[in-house]
PDB file of N, CA and C in Angstrom:
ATOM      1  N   UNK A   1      -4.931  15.213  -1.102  1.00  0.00           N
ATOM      2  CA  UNK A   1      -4.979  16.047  -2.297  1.00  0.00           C
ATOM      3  C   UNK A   1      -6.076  17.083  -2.114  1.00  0.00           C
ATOM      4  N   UNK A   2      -6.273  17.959  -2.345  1.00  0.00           N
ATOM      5  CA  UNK A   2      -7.018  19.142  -2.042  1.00  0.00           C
ATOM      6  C   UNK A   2      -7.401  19.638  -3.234  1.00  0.00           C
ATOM      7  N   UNK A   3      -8.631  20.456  -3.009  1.00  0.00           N
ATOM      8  CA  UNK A   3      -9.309  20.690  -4.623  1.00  0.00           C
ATOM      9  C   UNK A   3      -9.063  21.806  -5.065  1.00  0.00           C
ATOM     10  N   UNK A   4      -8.508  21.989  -6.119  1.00  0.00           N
ATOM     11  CA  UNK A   4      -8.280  23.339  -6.884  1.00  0.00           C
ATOM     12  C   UNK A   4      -9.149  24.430  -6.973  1.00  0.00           C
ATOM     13  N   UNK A   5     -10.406  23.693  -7.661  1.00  0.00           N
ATOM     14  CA  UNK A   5     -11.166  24.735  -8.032  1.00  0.00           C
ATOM     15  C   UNK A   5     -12.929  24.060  -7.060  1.00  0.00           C
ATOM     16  N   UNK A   6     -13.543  24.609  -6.929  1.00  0.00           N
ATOM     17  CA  UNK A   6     -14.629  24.759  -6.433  1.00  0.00           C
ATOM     18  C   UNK A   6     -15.468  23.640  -7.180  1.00  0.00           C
ATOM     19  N   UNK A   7     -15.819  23.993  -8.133  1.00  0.00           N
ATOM     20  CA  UNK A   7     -16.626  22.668  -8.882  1.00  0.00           C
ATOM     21  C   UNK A   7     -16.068  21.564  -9.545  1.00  0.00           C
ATOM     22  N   UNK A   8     -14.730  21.479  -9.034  1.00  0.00           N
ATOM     23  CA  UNK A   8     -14.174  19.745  -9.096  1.00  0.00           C
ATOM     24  C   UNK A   8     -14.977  18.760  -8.488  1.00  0.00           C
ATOM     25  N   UNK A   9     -15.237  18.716  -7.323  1.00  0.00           N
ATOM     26  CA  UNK A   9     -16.483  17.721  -6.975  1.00  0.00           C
ATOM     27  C   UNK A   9     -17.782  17.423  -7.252  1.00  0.00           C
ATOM     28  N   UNK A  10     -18.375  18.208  -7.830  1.00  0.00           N
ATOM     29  CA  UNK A  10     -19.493  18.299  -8.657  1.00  0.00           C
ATOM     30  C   UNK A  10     -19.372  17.739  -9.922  1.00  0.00           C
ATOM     31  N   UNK A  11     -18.153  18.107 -10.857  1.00  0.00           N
ATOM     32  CA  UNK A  11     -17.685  17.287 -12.012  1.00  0.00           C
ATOM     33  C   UNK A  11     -17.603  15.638 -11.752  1.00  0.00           C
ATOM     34  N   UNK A  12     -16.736  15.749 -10.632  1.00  0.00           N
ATOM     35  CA  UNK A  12     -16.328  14.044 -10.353  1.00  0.00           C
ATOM     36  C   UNK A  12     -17.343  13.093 -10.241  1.00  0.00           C
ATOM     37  N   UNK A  13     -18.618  14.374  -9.296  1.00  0.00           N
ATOM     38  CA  UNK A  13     -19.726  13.201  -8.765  1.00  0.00           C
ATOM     39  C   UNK A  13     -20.608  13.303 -10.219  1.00  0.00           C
ATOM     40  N   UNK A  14     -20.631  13.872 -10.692  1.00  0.00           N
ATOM     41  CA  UNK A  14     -21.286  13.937 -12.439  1.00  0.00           C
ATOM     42  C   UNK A  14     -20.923  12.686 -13.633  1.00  0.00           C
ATOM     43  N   UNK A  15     -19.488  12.689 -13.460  1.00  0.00           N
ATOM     44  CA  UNK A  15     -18.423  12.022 -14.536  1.00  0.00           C
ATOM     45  C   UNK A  15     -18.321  10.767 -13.508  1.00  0.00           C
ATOM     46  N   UNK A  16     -18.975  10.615 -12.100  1.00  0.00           N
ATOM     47  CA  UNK A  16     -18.779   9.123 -11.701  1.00  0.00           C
ATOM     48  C   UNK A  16     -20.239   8.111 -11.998  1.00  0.00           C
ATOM     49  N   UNK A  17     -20.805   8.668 -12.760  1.00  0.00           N
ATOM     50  CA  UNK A  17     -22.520   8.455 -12.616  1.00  0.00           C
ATOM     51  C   UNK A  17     -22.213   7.423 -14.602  1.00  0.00           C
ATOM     52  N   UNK A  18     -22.538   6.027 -14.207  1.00  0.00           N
ATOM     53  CA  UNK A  18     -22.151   5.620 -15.298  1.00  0.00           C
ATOM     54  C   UNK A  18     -22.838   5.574 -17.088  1.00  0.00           C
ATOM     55  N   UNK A  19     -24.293   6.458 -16.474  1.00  0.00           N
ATOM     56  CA  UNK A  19     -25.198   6.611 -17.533  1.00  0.00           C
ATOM     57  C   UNK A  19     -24.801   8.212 -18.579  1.00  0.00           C
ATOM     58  N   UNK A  20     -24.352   8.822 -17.439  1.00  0.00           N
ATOM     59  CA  UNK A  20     -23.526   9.907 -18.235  1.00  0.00           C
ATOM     60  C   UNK A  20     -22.316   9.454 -18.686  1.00  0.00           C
ATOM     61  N   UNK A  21     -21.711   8.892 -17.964  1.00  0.00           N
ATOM     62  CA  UNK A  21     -20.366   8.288 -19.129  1.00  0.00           C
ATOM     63  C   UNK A  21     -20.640   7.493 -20.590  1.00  0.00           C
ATOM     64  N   UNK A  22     -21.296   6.915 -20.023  1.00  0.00           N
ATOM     65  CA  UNK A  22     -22.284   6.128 -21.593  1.00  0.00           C
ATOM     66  C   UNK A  22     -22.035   7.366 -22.338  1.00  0.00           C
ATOM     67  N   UNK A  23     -23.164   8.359 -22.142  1.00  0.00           N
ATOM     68  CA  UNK A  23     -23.424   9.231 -22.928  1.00  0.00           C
ATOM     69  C   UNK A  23     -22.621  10.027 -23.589  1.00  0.00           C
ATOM     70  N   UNK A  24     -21.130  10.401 -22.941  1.00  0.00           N
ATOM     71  CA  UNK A  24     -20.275  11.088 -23.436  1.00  0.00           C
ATOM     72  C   UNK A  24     -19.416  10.468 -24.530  1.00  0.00           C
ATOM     73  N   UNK A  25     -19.396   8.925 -23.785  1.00  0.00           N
ATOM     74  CA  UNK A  25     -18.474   8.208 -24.880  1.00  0.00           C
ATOM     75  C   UNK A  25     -19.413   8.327 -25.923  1.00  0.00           C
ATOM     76  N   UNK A  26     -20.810   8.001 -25.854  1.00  0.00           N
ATOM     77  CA  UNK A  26     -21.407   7.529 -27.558  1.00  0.00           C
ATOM     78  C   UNK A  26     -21.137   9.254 -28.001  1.00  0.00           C
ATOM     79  N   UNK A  27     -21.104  10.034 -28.111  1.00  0.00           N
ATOM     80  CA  UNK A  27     -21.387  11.414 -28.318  1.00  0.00           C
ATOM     81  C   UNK A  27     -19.641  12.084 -28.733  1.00  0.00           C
ATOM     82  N   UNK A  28     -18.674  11.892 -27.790  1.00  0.00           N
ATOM     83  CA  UNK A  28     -17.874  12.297 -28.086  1.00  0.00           C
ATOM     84  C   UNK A  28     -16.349  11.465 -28.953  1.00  0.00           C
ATOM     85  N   UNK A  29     -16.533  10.124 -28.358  1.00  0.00           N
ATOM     86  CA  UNK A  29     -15.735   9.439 -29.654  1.00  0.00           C
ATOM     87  C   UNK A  29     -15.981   8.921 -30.549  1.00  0.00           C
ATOM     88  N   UNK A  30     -15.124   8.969 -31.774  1.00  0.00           N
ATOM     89  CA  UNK A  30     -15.320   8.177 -33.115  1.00  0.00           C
ATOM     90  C   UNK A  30     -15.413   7.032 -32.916  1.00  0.00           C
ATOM     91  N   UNK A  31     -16.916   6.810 -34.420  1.00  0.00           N
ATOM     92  CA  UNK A  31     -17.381   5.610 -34.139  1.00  0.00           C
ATOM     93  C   UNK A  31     -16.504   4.402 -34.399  1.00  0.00           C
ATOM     94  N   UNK A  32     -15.262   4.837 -34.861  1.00  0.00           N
ATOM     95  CA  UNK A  32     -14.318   3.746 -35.424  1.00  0.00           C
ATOM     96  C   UNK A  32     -14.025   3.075 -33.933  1.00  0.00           C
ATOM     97  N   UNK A  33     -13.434   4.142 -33.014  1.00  0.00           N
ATOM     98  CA  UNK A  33     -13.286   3.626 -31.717  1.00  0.00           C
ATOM     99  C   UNK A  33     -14.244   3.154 -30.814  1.00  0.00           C
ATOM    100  N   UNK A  34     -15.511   3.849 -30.867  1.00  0.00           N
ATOM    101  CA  UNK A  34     -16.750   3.367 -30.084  1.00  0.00           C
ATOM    102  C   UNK A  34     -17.404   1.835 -30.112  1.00  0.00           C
ATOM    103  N   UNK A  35     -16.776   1.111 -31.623  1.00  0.00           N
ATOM    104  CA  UNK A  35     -17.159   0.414 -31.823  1.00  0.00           C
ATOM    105  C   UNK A  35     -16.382  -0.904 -31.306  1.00  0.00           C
ATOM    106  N   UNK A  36     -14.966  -0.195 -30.341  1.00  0.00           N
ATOM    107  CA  UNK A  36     -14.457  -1.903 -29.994  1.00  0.00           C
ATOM    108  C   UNK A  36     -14.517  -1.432 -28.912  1.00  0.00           C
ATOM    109  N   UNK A  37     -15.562  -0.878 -28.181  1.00  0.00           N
ATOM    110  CA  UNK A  37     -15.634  -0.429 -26.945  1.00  0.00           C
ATOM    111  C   UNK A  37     -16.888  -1.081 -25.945  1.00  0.00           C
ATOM    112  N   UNK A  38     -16.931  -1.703 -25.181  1.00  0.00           N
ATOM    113  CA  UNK A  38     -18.007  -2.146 -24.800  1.00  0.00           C
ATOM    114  C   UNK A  38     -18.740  -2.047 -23.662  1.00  0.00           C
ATOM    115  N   UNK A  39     -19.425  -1.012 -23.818  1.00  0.00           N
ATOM    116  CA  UNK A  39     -20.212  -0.194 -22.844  1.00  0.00           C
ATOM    117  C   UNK A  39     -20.883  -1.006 -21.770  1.00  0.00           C
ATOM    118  N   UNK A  40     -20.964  -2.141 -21.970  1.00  0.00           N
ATOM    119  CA  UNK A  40     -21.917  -3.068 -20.940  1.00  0.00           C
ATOM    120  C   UNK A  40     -21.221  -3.251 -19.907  1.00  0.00           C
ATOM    121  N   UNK A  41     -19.688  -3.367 -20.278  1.00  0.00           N
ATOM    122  CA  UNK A  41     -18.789  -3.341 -19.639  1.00  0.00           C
ATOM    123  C   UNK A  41     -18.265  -2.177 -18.711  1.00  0.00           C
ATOM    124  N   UNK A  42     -18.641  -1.133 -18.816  1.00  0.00           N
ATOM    125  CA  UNK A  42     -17.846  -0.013 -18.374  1.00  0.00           C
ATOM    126  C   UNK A  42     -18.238   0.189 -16.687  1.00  0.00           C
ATOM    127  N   UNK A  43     -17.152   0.727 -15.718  1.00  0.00           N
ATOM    128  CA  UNK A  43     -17.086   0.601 -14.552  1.00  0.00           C
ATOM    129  C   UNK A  43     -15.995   1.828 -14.399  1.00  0.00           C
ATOM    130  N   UNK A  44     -16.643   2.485 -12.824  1.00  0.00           N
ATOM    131  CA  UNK A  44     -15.496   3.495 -12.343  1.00  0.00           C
ATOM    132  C   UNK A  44     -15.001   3.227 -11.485  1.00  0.00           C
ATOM    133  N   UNK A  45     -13.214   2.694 -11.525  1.00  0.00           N
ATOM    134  CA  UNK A  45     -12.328   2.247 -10.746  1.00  0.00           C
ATOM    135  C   UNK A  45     -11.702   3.310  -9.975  1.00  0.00           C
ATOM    136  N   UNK A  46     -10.813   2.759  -8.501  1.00  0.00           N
ATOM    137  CA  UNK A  46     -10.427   3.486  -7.581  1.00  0.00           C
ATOM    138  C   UNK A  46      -9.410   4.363  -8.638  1.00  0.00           C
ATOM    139  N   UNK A  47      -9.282   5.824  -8.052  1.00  0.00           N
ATOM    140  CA  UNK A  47      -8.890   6.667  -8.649  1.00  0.00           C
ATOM    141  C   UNK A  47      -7.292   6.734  -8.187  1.00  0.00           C
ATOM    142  N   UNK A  48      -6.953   6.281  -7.332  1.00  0.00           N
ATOM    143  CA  UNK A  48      -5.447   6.198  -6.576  1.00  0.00           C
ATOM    144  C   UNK A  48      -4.971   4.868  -7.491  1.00  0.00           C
ATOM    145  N   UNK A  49      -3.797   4.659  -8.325  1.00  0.00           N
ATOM    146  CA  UNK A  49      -3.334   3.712  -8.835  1.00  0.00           C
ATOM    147  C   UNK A  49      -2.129   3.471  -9.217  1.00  0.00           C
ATOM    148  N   UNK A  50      -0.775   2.414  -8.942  1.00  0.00           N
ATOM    149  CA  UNK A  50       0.284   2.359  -9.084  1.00  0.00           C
ATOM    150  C   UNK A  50       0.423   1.393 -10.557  1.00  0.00           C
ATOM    151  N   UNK A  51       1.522   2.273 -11.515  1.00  0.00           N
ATOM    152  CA  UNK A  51       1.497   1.785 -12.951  1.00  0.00           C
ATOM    153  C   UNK A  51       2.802   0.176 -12.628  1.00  0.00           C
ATOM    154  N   UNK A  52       2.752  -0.424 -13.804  1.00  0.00           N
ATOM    155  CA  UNK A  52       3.746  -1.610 -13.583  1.00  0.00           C
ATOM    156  C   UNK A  52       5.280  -0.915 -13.212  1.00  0.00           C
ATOM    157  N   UNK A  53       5.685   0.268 -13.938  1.00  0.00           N
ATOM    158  CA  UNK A  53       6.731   0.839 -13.539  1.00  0.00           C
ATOM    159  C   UNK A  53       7.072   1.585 -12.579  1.00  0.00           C
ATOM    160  N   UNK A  54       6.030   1.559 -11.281  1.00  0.00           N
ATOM    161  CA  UNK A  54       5.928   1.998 -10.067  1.00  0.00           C
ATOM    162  C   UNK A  54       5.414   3.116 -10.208  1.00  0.00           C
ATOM    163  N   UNK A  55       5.128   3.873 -10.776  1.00  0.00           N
ATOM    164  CA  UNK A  55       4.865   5.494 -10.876  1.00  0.00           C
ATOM    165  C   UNK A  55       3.220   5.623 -10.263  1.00  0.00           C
ATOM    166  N   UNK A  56       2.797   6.281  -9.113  1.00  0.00           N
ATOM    167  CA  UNK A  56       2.152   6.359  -8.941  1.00  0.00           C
ATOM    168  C   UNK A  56       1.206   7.914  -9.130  1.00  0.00           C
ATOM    169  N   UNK A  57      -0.201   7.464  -9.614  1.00  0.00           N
ATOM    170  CA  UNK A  57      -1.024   8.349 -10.363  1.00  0.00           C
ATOM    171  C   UNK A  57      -2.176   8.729  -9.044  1.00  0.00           C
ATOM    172  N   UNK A  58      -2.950   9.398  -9.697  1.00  0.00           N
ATOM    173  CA  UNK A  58      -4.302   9.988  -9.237  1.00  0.00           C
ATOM    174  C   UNK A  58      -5.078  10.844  -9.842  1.00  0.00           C
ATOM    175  N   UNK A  59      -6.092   9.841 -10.083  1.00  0.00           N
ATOM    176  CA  UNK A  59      -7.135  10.588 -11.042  1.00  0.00           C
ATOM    177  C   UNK A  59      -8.130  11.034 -11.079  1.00  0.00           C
ATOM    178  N   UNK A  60      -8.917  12.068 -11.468  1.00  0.00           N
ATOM    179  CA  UNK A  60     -10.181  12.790 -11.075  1.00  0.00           C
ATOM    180  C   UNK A  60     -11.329  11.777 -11.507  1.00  0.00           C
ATOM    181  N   UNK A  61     -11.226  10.947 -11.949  1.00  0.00           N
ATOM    182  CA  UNK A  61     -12.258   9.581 -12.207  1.00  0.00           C
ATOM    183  C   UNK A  61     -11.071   8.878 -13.348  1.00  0.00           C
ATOM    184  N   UNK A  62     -11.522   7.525 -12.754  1.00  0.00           N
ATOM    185  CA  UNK A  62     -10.992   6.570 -14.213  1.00  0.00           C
ATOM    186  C   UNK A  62     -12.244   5.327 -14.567  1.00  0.00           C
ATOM    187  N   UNK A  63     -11.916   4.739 -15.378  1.00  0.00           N
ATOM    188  CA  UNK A  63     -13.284   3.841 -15.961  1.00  0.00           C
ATOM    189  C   UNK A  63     -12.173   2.772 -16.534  1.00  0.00           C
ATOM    190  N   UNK A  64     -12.616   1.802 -16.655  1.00  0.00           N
ATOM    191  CA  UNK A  64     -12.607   0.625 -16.936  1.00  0.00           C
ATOM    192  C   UNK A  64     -13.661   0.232 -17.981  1.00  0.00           C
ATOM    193  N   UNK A  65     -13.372  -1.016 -19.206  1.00  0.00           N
ATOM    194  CA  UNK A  65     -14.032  -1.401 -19.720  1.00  0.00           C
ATOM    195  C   UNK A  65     -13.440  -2.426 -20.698  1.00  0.00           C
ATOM    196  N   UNK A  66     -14.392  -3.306 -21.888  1.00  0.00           N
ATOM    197  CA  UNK A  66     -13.526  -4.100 -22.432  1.00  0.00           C
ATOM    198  C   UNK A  66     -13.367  -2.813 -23.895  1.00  0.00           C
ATOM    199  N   UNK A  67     -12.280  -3.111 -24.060  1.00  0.00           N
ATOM    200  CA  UNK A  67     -11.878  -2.706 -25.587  1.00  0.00           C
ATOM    201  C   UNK A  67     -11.012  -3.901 -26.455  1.00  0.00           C
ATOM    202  N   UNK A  68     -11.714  -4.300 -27.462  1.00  0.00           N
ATOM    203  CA  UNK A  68     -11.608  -5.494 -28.207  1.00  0.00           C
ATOM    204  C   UNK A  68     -11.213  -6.908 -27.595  1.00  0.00           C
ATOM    205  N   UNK A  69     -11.903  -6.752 -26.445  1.00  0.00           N
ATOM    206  CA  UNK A  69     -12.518  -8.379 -25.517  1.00  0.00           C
ATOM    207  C   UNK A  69     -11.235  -7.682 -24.675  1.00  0.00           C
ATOM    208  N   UNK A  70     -10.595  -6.688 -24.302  1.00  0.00           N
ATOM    209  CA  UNK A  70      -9.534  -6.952 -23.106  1.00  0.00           C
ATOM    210  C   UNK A  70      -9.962  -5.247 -22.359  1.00  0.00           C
ATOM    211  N   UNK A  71      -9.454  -5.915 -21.237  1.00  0.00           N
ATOM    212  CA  UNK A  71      -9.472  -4.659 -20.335  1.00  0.00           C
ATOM    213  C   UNK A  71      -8.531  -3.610 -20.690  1.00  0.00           C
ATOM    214  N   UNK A  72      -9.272  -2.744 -20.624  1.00  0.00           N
ATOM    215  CA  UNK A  72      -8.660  -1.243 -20.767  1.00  0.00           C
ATOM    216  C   UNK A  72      -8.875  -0.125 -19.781  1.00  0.00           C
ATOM    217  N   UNK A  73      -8.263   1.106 -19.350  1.00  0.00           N
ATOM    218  CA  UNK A  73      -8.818   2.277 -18.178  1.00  0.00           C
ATOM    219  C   UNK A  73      -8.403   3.297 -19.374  1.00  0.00           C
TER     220      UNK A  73
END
């Protein structure tokens, strides 16, 4: 996959850094949602990933975490 634009990798290595993700989630989602979200938890998973219906993705970062005691990306 090849990079579009010039400061895609700079974003990725930014948005892979998990203290800034903290930060965006507390900052940018509602607290209704923030609140079954559990940051202690949060992790950045391989970005290449095949869904149960075979469809395969690729993502400029993905995260992992619990949302209301279960895993979520």
């Amino acid at each position: 996959m090849s990079i579009k634009t010039p400061h895609d990798l700079i974003f990725q290595e930014y948005l892979s850094n998990l203290n800034v993700a903290k930060d965006l989630i507390e900052v940018y989602l509602p607290e209704k949602i923030r609140k079954c979200c559990d940051l202690s938890s949060l992790k950045v998973e391989p970005t290449s990933f095949v869904e149960e219906h075979l469809a395969k993705h690729q993502a400029d970062v993905l995260y992992s975490l619990r949302i209301n005691g279960e895993k979520g990306l």
